[in-house]
N, C-alpha and C. Protein backbone atom coordinates (compact mmCIF):
# COMPACT_ATOMS: atom_id res chain seq x y z
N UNK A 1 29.92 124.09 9.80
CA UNK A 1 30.99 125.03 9.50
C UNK A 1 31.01 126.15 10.55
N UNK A 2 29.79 126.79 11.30
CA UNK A 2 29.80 127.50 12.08
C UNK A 2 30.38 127.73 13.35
N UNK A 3 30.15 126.11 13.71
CA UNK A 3 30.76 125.36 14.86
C UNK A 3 32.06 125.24 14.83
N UNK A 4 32.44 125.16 13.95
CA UNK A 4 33.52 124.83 13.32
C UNK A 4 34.74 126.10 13.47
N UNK A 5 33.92 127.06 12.97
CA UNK A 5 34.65 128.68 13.21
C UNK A 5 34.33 129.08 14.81
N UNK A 6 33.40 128.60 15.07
CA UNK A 6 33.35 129.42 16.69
C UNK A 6 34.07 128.75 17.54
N UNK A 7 34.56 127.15 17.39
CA UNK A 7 35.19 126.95 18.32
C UNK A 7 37.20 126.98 17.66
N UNK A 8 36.87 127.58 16.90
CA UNK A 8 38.43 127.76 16.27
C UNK A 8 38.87 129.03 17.25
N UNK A 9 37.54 130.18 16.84
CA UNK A 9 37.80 131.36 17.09
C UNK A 9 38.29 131.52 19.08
N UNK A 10 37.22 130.28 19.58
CA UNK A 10 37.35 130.64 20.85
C UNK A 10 38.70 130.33 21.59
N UNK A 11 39.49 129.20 20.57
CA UNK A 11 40.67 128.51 20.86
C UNK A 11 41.48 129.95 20.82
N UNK A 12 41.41 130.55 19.51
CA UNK A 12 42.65 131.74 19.25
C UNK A 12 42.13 132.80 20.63
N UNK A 13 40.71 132.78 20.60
CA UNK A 13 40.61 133.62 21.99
C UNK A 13 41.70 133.69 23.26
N UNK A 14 41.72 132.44 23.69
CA UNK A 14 41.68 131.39 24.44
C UNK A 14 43.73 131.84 24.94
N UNK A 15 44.19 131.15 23.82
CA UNK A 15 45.53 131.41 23.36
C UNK A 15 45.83 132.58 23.66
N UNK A 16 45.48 133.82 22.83
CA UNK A 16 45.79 134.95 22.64
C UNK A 16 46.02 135.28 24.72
N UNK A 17 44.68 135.70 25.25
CA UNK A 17 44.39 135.89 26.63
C UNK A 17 45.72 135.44 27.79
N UNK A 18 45.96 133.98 27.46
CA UNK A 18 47.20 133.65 27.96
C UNK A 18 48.72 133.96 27.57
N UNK A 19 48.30 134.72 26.20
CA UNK A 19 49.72 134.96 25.99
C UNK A 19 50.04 136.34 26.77
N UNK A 20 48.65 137.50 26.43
CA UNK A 20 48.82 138.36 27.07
C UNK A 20 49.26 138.33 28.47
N UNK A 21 48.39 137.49 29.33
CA UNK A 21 48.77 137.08 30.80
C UNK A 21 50.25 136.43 31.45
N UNK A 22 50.97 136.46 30.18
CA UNK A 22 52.25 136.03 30.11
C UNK A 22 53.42 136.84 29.42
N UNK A 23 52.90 137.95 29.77
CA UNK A 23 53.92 139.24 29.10
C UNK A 23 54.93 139.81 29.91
N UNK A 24 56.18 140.08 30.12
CA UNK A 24 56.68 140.08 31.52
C UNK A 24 55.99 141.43 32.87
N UNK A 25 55.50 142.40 31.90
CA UNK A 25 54.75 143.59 32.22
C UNK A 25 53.40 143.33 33.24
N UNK A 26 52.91 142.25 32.54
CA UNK A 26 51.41 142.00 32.99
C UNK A 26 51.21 141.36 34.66
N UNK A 27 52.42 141.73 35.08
CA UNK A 27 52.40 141.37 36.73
C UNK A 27 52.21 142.85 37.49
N UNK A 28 52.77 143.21 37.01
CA UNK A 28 52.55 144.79 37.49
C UNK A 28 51.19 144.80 37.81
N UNK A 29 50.56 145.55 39.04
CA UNK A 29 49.71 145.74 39.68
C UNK A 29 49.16 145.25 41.28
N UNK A 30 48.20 145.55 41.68
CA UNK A 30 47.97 145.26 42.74
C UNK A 30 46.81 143.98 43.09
N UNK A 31 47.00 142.94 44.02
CA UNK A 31 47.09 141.66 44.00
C UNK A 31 46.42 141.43 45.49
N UNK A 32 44.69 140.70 45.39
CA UNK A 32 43.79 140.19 46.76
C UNK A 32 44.33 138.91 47.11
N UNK A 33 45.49 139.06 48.30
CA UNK A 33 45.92 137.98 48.61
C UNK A 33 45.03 137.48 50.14
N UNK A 34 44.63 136.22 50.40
CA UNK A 34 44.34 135.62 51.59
C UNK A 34 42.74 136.00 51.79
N UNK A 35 42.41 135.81 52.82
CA UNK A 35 40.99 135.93 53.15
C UNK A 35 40.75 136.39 55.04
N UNK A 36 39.54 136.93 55.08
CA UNK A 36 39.33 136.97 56.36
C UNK A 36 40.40 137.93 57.52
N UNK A 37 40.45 137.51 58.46
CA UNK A 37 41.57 138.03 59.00
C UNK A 37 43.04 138.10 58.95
N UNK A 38 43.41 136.97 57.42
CA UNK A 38 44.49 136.64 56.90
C UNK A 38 44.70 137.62 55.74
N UNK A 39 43.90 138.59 55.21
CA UNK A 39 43.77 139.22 54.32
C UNK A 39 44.99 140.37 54.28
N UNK A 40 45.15 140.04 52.58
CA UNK A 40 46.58 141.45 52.41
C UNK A 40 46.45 142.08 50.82
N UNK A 41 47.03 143.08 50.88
CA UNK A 41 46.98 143.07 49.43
C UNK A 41 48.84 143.33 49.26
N UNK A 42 49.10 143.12 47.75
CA UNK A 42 50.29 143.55 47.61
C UNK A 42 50.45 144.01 46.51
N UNK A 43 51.30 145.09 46.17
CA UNK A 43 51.44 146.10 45.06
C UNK A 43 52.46 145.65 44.14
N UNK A 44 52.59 144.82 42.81
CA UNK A 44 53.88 144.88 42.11
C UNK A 44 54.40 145.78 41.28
N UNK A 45 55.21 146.45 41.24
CA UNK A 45 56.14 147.14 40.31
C UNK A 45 57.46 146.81 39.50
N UNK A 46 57.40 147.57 38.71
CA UNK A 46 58.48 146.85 37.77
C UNK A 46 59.75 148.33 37.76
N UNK A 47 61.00 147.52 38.22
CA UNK A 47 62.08 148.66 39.16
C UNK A 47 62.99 148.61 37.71
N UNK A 48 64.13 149.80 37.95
CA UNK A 48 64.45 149.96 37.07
C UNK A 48 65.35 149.58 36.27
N UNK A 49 65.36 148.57 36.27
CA UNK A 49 66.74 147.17 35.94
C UNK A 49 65.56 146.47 35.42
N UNK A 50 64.20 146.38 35.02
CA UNK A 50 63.54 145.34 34.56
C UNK A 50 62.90 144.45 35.53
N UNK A 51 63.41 144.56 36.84
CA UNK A 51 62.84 143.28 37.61
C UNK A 51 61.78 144.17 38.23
N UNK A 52 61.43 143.64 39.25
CA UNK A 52 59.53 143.53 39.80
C UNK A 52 59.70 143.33 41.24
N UNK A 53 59.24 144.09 42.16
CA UNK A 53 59.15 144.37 43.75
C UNK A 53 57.62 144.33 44.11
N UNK A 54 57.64 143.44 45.33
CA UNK A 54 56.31 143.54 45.63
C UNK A 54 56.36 143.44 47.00
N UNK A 55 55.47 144.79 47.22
CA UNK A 55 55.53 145.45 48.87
C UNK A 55 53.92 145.16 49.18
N UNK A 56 53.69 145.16 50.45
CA UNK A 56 52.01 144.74 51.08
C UNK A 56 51.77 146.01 51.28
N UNK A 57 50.61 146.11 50.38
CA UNK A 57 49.96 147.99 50.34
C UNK A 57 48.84 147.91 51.76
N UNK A 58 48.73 146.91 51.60
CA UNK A 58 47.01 146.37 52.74
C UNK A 58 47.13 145.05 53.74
N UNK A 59 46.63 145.42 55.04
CA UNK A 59 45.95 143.76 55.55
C UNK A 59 45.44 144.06 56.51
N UNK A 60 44.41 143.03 56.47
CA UNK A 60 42.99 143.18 57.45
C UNK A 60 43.26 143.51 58.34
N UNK A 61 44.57 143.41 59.43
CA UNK A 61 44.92 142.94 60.79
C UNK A 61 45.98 143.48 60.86
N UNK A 62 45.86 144.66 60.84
CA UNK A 62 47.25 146.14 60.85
C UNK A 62 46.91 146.74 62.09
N UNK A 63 46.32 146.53 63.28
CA UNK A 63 46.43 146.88 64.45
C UNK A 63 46.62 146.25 65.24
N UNK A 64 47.35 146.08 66.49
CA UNK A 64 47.67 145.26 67.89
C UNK A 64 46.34 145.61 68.86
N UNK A 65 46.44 144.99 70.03
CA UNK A 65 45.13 145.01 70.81
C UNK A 65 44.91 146.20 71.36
N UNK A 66 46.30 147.16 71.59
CA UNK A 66 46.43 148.74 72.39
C UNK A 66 46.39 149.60 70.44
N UNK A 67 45.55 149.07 69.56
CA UNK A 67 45.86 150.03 68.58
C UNK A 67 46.48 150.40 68.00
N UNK A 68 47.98 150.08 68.24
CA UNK A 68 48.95 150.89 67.82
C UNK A 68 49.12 149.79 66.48
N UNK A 69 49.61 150.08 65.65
CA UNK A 69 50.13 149.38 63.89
C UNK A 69 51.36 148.41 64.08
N UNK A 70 50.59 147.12 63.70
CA UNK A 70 52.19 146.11 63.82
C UNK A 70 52.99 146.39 63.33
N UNK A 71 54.09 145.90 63.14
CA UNK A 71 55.50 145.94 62.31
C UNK A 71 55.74 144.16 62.32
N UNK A 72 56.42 144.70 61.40
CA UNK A 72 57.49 143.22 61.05
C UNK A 72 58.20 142.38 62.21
N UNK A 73 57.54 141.93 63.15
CA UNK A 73 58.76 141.87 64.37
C UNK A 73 59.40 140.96 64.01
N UNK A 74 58.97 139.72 63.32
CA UNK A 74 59.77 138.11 63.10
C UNK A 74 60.71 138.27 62.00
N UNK A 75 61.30 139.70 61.16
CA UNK A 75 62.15 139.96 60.41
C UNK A 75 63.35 139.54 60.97
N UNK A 76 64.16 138.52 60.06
CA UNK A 76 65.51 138.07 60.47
C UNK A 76 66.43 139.12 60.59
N UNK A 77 65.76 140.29 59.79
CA UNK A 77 67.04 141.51 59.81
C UNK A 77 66.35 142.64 60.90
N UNK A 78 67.30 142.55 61.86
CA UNK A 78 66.79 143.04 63.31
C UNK A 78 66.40 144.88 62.56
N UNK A 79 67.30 145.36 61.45
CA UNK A 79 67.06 146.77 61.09
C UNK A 79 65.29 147.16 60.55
N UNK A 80 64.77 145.70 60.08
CA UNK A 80 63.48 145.72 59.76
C UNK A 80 62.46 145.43 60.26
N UNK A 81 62.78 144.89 61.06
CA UNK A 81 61.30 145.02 62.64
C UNK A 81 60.97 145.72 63.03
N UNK A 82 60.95 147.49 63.00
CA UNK A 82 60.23 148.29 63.14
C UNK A 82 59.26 148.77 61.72
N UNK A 83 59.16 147.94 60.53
CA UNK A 83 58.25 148.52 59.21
C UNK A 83 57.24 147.90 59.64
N UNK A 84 55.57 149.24 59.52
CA UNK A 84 54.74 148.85 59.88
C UNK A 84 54.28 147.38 58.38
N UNK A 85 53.69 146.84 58.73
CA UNK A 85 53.00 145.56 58.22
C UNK A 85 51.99 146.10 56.95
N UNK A 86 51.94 146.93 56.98
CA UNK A 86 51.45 147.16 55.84
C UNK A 86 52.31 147.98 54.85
N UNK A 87 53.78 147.75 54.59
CA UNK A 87 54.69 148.84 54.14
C UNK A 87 55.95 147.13 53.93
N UNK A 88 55.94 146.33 54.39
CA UNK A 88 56.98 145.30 54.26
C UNK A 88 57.51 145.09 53.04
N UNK A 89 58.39 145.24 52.42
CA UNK A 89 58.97 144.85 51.36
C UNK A 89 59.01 142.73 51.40
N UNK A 90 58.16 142.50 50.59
CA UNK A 90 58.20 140.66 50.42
C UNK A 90 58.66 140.38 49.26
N UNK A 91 59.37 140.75 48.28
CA UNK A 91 60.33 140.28 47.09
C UNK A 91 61.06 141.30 46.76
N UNK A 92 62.08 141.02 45.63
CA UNK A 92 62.95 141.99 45.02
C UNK A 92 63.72 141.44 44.35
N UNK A 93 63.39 141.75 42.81
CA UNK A 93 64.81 140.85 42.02
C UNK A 93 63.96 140.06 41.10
N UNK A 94 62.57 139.85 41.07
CA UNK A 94 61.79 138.96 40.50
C UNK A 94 62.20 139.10 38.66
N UNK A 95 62.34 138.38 37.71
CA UNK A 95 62.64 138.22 36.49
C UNK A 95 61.42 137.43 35.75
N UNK A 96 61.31 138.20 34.54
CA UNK A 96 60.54 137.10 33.80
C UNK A 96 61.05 136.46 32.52
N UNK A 97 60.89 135.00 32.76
CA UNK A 97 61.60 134.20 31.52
C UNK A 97 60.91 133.58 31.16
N UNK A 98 61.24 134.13 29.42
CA UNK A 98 60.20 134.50 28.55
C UNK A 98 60.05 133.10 28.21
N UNK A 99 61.13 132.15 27.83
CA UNK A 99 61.16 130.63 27.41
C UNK A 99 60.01 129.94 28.00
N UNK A 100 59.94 129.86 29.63
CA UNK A 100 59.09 129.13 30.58
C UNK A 100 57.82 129.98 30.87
N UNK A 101 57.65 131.16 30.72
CA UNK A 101 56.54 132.00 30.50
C UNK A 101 55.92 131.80 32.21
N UNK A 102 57.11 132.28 32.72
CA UNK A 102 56.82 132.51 34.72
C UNK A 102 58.00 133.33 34.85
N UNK A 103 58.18 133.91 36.11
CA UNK A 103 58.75 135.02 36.62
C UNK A 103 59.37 134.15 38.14
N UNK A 104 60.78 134.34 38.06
CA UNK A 104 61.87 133.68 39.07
C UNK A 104 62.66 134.96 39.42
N UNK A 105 63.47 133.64 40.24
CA UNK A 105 65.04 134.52 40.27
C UNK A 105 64.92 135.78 41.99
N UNK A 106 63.89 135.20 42.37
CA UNK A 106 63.47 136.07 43.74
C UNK A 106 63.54 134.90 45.15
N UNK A 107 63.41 135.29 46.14
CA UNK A 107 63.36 135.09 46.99
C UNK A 107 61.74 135.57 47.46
N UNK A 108 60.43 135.20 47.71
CA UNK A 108 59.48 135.88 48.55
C UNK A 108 59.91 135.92 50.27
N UNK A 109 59.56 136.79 50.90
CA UNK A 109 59.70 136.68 52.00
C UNK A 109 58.28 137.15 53.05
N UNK A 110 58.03 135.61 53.93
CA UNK A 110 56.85 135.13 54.50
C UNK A 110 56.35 136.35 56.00
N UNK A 111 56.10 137.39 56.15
CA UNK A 111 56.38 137.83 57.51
C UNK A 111 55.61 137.40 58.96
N UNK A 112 54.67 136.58 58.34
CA UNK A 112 54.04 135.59 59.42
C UNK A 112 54.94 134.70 60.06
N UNK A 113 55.41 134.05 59.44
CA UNK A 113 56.73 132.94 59.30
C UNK A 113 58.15 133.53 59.97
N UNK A 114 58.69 134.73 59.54
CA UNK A 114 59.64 135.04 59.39
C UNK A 114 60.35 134.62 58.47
N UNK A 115 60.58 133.47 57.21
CA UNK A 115 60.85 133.14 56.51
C UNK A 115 60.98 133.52 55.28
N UNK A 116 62.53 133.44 54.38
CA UNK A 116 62.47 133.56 53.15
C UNK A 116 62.64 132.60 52.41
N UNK A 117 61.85 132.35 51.07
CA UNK A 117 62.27 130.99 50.39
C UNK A 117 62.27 130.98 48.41
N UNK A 118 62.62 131.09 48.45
CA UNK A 118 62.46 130.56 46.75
C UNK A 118 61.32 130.91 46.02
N UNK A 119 61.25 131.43 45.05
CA UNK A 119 59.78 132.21 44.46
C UNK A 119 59.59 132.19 42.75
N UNK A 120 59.09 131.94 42.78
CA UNK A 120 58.05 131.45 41.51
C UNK A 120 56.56 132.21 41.15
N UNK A 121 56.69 132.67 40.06
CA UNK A 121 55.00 132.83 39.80
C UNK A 121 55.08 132.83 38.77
N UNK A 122 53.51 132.68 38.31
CA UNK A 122 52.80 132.07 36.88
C UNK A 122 51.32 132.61 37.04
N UNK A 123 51.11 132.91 35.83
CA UNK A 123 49.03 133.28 35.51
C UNK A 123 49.06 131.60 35.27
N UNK A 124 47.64 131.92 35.80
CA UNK A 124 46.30 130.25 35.78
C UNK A 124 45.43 131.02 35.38
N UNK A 125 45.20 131.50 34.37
CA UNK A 125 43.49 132.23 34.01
C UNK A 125 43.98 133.86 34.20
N UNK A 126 42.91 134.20 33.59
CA UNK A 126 43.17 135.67 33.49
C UNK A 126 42.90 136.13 34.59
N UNK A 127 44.35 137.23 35.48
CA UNK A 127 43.93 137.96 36.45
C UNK A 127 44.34 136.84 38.07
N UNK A 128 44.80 135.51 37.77
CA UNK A 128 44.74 134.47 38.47
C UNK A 128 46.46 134.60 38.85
N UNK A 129 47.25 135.14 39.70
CA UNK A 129 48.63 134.73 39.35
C UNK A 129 48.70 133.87 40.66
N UNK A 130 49.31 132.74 40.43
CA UNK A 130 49.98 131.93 41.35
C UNK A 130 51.08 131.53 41.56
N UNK A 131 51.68 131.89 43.21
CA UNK A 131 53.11 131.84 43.40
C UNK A 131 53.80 130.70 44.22
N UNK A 132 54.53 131.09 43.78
CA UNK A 132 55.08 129.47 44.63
C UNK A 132 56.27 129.90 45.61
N UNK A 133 56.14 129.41 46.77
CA UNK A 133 57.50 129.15 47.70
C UNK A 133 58.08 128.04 48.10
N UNK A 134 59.41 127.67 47.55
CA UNK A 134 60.07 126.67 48.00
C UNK A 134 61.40 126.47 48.44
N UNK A 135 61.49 125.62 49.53
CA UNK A 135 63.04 125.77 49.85
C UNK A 135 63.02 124.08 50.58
N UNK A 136 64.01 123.59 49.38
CA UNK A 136 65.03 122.02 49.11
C UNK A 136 63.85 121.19 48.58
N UNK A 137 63.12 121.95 47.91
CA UNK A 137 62.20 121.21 46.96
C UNK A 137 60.88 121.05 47.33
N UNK A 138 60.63 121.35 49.12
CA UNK A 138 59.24 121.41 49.17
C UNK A 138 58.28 122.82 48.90
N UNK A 139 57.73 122.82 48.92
CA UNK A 139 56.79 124.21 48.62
C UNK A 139 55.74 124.35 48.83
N UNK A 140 54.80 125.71 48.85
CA UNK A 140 53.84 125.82 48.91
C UNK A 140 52.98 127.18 47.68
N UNK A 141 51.73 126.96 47.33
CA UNK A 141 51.40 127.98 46.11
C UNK A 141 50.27 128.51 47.05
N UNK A 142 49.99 129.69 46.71
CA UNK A 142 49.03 130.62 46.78
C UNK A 142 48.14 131.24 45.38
N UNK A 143 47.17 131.39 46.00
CA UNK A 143 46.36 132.69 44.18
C UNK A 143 46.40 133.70 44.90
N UNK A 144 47.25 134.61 43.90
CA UNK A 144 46.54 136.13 43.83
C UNK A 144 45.75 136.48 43.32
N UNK A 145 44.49 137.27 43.25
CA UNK A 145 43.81 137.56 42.62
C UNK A 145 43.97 139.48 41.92
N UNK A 146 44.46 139.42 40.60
CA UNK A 146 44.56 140.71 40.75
C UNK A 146 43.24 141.47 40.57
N UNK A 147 43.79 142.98 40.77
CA UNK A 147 42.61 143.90 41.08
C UNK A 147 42.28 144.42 39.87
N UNK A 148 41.17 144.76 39.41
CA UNK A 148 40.80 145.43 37.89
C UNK A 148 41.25 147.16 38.63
């Protein structure tokens, strides 16, 4: 019977944790994306229409070889190739729907790449959000790891 209750209890644990991690709110915050010299962080907020913006607060590799702070140069919008790289606006518009229990309706935009594509995210585990970019059906996912 014990067994019985502890693994009931750990299920409702279990449940509960993901529901929280699936609240449209619970994206909000700041997010250890990449590794090494690929390293960034990015800040989400929730704007005032309900949707969710996420700008790069951090990355490893925010200086050029003379020192001076990259910018965006591969921005398709010639007005945004001077924002330093750690200031880039990479979504806007993000929604969360509540039915599918993930957050759409954005565009991410890649500044390595220059590329914008189709955006998706979802929690995998607590604190785990993973996003997706796709454009004509192929894609690619990343983990964020958020920050306590």
């Amino acid at each position: 019977m014990k067994k019985l209750l502890l693994a009931v209890s750990a299920l409702l644990l279990t449940i509960g944790l993901s529901a929280q991690n699936n609240k449209a709110g619970n994206i909000v915050g700041t997010y250890d994306c990449g590794t090494g010299i690929d390293a960034y962080k990015v800040k989400i907020t929730e704007q005032s229409d309900g949707t969710y913006k996420g700008t790069v607060c951090w990355t490893a590799d925010l200086y050029d070889e003379n020192g001076k702070i990259k910018t965006d140069t591969k921005n398709p919008d010639k007005a945004l190739r001077n924002v330093p790289m750690d200031k880039v606006v990479i979504f806007t518009g993000l929604k969360y729907d509540a039915e599918k229990q993930h957050w759409t309706g954005a565009k991410i935009y890649d500044p390595g790449r220059g590329i914008r594509v189709k955006m998706t995210a979802k929690f995998e585990g607590p604190g785990k959000l993973v996003v997706r970019g796709t454009v004509l059906g192929i894609g690619e996912s990343v983990t964020w790891i958020k920050e306590k």
